[in-house]
N, C-alpha and C. Protein backbone atom coordinates (compact mmCIF):
# COMPACT_ATOMS: atom_id res chain seq x y z
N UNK A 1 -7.64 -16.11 -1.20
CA UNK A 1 -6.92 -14.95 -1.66
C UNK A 1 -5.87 -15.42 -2.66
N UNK A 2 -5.85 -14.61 -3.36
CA UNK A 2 -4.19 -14.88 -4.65
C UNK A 2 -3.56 -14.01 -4.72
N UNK A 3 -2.13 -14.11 -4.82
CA UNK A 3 -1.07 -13.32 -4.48
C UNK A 3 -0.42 -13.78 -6.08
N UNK A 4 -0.51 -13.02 -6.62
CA UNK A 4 0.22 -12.32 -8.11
C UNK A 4 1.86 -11.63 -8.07
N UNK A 5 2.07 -12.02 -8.94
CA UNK A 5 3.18 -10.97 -8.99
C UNK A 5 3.21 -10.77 -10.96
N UNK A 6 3.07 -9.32 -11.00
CA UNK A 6 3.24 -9.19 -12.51
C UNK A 6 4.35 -8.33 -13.16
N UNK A 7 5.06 -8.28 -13.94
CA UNK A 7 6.18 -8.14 -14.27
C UNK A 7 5.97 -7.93 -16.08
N UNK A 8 6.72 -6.56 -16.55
CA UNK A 8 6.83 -6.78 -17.89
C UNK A 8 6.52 -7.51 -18.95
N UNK A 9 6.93 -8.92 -19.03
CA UNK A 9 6.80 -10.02 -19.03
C UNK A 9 5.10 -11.22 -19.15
N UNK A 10 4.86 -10.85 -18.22
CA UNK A 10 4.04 -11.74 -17.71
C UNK A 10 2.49 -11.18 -18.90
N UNK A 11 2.28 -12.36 -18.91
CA UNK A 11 0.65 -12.59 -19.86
C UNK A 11 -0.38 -11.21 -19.68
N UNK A 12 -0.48 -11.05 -18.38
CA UNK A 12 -1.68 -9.85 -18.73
C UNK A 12 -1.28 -8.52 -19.17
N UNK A 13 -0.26 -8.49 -18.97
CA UNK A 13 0.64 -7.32 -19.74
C UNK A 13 1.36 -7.36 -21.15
N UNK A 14 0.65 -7.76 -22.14
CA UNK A 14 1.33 -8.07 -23.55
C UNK A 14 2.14 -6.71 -23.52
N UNK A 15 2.65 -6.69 -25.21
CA UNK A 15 2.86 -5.15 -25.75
C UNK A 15 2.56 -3.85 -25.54
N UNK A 16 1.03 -4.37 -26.03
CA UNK A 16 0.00 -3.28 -25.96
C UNK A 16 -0.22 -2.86 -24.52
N UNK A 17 0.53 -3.29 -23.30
CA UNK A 17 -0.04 -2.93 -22.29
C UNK A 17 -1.58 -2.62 -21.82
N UNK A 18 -2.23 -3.33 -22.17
CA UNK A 18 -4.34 -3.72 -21.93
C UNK A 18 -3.60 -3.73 -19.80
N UNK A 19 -4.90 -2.90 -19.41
CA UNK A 19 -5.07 -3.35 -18.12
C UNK A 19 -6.05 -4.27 -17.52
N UNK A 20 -5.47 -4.96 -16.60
CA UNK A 20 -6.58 -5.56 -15.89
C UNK A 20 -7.65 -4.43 -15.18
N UNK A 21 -8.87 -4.69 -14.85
CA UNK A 21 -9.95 -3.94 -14.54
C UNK A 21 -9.71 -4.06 -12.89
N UNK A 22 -9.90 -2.79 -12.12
CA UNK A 22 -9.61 -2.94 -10.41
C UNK A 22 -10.84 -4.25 -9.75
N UNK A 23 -11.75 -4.69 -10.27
CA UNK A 23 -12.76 -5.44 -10.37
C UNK A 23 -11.95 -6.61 -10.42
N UNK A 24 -11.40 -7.18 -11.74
CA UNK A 24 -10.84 -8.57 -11.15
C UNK A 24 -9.87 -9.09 -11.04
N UNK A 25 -9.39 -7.82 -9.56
CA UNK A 25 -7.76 -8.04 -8.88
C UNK A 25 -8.32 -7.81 -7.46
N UNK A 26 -9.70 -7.57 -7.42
CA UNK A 26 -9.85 -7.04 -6.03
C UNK A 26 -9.84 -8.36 -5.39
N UNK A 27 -9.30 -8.07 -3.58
CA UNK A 27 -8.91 -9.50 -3.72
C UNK A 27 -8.03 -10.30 -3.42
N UNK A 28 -6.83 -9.36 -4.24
CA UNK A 28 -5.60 -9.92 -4.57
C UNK A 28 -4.67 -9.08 -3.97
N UNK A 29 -3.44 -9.88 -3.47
CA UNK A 29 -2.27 -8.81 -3.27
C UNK A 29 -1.44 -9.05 -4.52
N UNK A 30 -0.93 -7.73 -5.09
CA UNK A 30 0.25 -7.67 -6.17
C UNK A 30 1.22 -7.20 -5.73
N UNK A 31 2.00 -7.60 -6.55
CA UNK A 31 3.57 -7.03 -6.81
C UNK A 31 3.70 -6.63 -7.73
N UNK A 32 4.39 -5.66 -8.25
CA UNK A 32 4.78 -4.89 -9.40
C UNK A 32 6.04 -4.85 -9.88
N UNK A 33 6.50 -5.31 -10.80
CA UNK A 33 7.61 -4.93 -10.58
C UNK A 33 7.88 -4.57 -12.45
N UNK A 34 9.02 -3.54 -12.96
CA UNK A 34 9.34 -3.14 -14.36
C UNK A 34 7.88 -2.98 -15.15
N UNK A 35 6.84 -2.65 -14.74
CA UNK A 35 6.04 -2.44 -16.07
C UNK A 35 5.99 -0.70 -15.92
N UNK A 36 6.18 -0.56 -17.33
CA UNK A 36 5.85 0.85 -17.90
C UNK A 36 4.53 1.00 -17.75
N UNK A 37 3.93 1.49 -16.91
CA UNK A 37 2.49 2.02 -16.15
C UNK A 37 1.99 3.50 -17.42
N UNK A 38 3.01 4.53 -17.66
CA UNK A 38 2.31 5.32 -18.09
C UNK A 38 2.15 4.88 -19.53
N UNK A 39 2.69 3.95 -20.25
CA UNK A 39 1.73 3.59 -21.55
C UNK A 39 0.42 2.41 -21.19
N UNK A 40 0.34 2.53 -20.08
CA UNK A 40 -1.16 1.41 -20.02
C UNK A 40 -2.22 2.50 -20.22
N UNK A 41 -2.87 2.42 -20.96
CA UNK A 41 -4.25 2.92 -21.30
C UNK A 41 -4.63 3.44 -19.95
N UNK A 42 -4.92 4.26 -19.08
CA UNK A 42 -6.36 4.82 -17.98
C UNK A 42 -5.09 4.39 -16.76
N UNK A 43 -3.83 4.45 -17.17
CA UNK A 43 -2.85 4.16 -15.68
C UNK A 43 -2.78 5.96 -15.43
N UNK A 44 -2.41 5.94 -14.21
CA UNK A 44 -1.88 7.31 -13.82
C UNK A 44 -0.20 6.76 -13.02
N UNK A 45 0.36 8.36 -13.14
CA UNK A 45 1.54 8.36 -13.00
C UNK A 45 1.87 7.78 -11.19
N UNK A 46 3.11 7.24 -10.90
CA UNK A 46 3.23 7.46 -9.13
C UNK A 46 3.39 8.67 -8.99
N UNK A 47 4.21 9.69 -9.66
CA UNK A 47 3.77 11.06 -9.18
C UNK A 47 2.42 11.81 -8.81
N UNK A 48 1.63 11.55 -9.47
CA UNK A 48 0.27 11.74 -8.86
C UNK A 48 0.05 11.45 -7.65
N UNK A 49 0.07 10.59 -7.59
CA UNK A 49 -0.57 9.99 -5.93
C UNK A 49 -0.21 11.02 -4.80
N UNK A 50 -1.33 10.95 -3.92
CA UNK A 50 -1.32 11.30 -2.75
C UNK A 50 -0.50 10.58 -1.79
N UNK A 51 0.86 10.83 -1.48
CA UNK A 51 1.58 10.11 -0.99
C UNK A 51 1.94 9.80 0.30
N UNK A 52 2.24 9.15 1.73
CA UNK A 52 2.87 9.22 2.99
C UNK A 52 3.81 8.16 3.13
N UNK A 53 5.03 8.65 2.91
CA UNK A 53 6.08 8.12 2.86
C UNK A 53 7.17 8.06 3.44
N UNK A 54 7.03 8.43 4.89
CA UNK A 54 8.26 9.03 5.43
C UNK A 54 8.52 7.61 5.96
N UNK A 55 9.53 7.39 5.51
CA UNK A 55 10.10 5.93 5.66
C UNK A 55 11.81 5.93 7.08
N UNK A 56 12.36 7.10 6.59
CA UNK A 56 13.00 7.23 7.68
C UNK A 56 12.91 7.43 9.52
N UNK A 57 12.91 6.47 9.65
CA UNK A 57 13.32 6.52 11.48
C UNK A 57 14.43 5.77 12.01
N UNK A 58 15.30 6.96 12.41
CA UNK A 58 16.37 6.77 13.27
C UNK A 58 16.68 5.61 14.38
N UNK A 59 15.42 5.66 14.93
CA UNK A 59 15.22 4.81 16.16
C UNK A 59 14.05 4.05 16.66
N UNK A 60 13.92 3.31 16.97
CA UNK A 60 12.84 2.68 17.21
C UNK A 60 11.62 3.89 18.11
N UNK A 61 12.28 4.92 18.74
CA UNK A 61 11.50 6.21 19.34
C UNK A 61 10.33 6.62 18.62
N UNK A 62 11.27 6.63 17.41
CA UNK A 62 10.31 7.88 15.97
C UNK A 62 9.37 6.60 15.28
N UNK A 63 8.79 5.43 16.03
CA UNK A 63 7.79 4.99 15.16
C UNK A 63 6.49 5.45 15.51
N UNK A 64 6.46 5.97 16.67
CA UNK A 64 5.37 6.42 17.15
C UNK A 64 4.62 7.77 16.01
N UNK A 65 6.08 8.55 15.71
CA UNK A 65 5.76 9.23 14.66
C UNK A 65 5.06 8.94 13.29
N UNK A 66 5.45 8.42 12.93
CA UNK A 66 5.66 7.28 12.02
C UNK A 66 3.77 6.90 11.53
N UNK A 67 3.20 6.02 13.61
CA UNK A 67 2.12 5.52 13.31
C UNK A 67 0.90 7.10 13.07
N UNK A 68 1.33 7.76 13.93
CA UNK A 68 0.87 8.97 13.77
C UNK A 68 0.53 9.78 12.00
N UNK A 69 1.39 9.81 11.11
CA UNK A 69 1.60 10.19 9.73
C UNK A 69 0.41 9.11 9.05
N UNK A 70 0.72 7.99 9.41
CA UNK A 70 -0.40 6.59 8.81
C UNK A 70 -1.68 7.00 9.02
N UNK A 71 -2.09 7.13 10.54
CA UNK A 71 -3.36 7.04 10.70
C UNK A 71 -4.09 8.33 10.29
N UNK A 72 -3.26 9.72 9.97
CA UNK A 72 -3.55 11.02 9.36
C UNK A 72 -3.53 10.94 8.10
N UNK A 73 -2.59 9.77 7.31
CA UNK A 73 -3.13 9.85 5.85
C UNK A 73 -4.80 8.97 5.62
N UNK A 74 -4.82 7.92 6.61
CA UNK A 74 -5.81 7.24 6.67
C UNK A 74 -7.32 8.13 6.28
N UNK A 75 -7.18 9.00 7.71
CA UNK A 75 -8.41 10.21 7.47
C UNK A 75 -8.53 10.95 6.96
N UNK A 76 -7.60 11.67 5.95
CA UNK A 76 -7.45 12.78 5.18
C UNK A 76 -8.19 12.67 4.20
N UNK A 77 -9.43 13.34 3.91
CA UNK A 77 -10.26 13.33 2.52
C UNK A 77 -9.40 13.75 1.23
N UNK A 78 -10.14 13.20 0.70
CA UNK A 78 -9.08 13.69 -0.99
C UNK A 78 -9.85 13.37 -2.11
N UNK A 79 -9.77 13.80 -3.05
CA UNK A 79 -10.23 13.27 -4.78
C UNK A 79 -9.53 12.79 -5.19
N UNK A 80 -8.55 12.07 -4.74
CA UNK A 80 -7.81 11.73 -5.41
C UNK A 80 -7.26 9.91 -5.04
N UNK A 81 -6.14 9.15 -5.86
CA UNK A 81 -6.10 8.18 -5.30
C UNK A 81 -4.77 8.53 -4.46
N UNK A 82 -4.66 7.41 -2.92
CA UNK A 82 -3.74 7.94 -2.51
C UNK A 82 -2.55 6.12 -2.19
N UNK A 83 -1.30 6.89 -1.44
CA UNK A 83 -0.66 5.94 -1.04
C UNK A 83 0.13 5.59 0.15
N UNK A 84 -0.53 5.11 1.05
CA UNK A 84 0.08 5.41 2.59
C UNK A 84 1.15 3.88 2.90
N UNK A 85 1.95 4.07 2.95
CA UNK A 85 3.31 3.40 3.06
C UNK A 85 3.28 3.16 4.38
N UNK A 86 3.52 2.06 4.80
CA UNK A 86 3.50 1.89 6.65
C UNK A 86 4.75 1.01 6.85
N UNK A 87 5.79 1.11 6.11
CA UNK A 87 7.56 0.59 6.24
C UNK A 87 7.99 1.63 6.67
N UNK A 88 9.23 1.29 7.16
CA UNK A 88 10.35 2.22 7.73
C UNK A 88 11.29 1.53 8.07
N UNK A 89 12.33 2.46 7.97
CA UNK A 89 14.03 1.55 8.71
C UNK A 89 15.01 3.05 8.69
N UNK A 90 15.96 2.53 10.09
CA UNK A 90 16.75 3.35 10.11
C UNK A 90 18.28 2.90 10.73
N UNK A 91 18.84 3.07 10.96
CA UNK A 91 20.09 2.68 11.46
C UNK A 91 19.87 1.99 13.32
N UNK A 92 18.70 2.85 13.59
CA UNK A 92 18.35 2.00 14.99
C UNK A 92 16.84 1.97 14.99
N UNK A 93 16.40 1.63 13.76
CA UNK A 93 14.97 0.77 13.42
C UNK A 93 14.99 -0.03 12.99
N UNK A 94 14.67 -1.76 12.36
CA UNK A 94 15.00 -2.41 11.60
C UNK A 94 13.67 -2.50 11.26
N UNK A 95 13.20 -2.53 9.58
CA UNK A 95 11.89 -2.93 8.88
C UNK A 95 11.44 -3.56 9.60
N UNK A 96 11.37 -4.89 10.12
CA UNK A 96 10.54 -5.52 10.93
C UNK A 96 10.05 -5.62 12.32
N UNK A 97 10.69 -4.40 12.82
CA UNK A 97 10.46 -3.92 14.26
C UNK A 97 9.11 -2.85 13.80
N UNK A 98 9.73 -2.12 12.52
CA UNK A 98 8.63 -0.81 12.70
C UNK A 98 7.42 -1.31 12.09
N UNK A 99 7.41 -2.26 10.87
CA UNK A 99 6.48 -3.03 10.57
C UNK A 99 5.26 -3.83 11.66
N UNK A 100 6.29 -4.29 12.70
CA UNK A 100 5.30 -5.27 13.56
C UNK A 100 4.26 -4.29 14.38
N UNK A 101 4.68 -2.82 14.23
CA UNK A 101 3.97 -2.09 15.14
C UNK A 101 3.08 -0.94 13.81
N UNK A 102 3.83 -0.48 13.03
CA UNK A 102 2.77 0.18 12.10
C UNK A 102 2.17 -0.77 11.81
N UNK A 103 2.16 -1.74 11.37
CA UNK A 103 1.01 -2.75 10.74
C UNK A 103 0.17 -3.02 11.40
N UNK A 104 0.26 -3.23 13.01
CA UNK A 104 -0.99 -3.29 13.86
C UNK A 104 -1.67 -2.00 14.15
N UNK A 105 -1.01 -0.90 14.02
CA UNK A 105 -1.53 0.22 14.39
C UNK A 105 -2.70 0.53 13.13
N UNK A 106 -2.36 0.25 11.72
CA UNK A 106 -2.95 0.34 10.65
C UNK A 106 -4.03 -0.31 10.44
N UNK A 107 -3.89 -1.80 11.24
CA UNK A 107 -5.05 -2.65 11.50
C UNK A 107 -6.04 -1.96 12.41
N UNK A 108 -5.77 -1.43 13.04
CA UNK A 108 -6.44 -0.87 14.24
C UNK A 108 -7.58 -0.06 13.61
N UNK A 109 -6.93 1.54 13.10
CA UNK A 109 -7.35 2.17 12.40
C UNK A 109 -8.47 1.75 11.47
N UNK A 110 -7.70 0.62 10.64
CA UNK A 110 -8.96 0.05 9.75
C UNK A 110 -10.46 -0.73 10.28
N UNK A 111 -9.70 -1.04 10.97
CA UNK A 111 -10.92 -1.90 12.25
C UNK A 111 -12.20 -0.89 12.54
N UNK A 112 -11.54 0.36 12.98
CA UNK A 112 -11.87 1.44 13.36
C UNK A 112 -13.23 2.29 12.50
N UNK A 113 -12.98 1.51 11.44
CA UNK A 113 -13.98 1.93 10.09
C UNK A 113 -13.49 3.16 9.50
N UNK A 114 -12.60 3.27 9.54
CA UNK A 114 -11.93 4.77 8.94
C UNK A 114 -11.89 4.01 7.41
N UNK A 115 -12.67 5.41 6.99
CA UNK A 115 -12.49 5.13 5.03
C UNK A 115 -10.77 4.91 4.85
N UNK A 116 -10.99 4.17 4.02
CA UNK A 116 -9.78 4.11 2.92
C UNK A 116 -9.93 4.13 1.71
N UNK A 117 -11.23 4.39 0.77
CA UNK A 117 -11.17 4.96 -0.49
C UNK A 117 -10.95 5.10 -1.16
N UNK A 118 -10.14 4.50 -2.29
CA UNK A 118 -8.80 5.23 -2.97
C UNK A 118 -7.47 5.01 -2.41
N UNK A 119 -7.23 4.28 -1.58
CA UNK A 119 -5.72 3.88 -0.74
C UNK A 119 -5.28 3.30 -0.93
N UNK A 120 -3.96 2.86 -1.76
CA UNK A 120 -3.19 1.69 -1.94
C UNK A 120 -2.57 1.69 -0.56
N UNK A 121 -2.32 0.42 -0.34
CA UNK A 121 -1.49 0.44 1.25
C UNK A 121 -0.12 -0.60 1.10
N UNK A 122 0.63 -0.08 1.62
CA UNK A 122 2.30 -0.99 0.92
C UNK A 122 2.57 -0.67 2.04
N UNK A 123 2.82 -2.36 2.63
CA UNK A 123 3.12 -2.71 3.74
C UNK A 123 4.62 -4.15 3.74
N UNK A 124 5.38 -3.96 4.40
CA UNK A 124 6.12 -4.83 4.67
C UNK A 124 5.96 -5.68 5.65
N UNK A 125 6.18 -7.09 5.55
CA UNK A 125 5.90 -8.24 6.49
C UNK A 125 4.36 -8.00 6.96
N UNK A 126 3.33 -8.08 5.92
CA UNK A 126 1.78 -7.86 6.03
C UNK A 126 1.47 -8.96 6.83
N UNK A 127 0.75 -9.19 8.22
CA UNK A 127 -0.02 -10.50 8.90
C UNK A 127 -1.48 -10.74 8.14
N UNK A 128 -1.39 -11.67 8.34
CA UNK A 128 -3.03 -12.28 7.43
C UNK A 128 -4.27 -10.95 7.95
N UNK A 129 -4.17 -10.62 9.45
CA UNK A 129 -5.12 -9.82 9.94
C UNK A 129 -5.49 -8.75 8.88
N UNK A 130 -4.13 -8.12 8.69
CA UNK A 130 -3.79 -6.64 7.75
C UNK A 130 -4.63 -6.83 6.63
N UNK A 131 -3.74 -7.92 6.03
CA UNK A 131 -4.26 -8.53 4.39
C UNK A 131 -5.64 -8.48 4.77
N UNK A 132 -6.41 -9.47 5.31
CA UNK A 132 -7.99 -9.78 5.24
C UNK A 132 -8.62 -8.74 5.64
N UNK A 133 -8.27 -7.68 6.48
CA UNK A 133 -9.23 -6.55 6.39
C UNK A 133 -9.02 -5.71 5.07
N UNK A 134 -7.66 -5.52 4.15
CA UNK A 134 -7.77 -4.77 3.29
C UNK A 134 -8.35 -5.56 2.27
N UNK A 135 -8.66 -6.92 2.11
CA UNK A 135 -9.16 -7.35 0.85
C UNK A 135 -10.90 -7.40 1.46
N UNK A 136 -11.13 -7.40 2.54
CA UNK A 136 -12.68 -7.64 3.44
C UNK A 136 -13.25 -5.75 2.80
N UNK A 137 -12.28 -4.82 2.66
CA UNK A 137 -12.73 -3.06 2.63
C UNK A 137 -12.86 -3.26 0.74
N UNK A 138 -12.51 -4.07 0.22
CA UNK A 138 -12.39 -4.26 -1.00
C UNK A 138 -13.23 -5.08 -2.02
N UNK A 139 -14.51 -6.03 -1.09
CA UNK A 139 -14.97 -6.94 -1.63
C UNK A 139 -16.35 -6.44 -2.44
């Protein structure tokens, strides 16, 4: 696996903003960070996306909620591309509490053979398990 990080800056992103093809990044985990997406040729906006993002939980209680929202964006048909977020933090959640448990719950799900289609998945503190099934749904 290769783990990228591309940035403004960086070679495959000249001027002209040329994209790489989803073909040969599949694979790969990225990072994104400062590129102007809507002058890349065939990019779509983050407003578009089909989004699940509820990132707020109070308490370690509301992750249950939380895994619940994940595994419903998981199954939700769509035409569209989507983006199911499985972070959270709250004043009595810390990212890596709700992480250690959405991320297995997400694994689960995927295990599960539930399409993901079209799903970007942005995950905090990803375990190899997570990673290798989303690059294994990708090959």
């Amino acid at each position: 696996m290769v783990v990228m990080q591309f940035n403004a800056s960086h070679s495959l992103f000249p001027s002209s903003f040329a994209l790489v093809s989803a073909t040969s990044i599949s694979g790969c985990v990225i990072s994104t960070t400062r590129c102007q997406w809507e002058k890349a040729p065939g990019a779509f906006r983050y407003g578009c996306l089909d989004i699940q993002d509820e990132y707020s939980l109070p308490t370690v209680f509301h992750i249950k909620s939380k895994i619940s929202q994940i595994e419903d964006h998981f199954k939700k048909k769509r035409g569209c591309v989507s983006l199911n977020h499985l972070s959270g933090s709250g004043a009595g959640c810390y990212p890596y509490t709700c992480a250690r448990n959405t991320n297995s719950a997400a694994l689960e799900v995927l295990r599960r053979n539930e399409t993901m289609q079209g799903t970007i998945v942005a995950a905090d503190f990803p375990g190899s398990g997570l990673i290798s099934e989303i690059v294994r749904r990708n090959g």
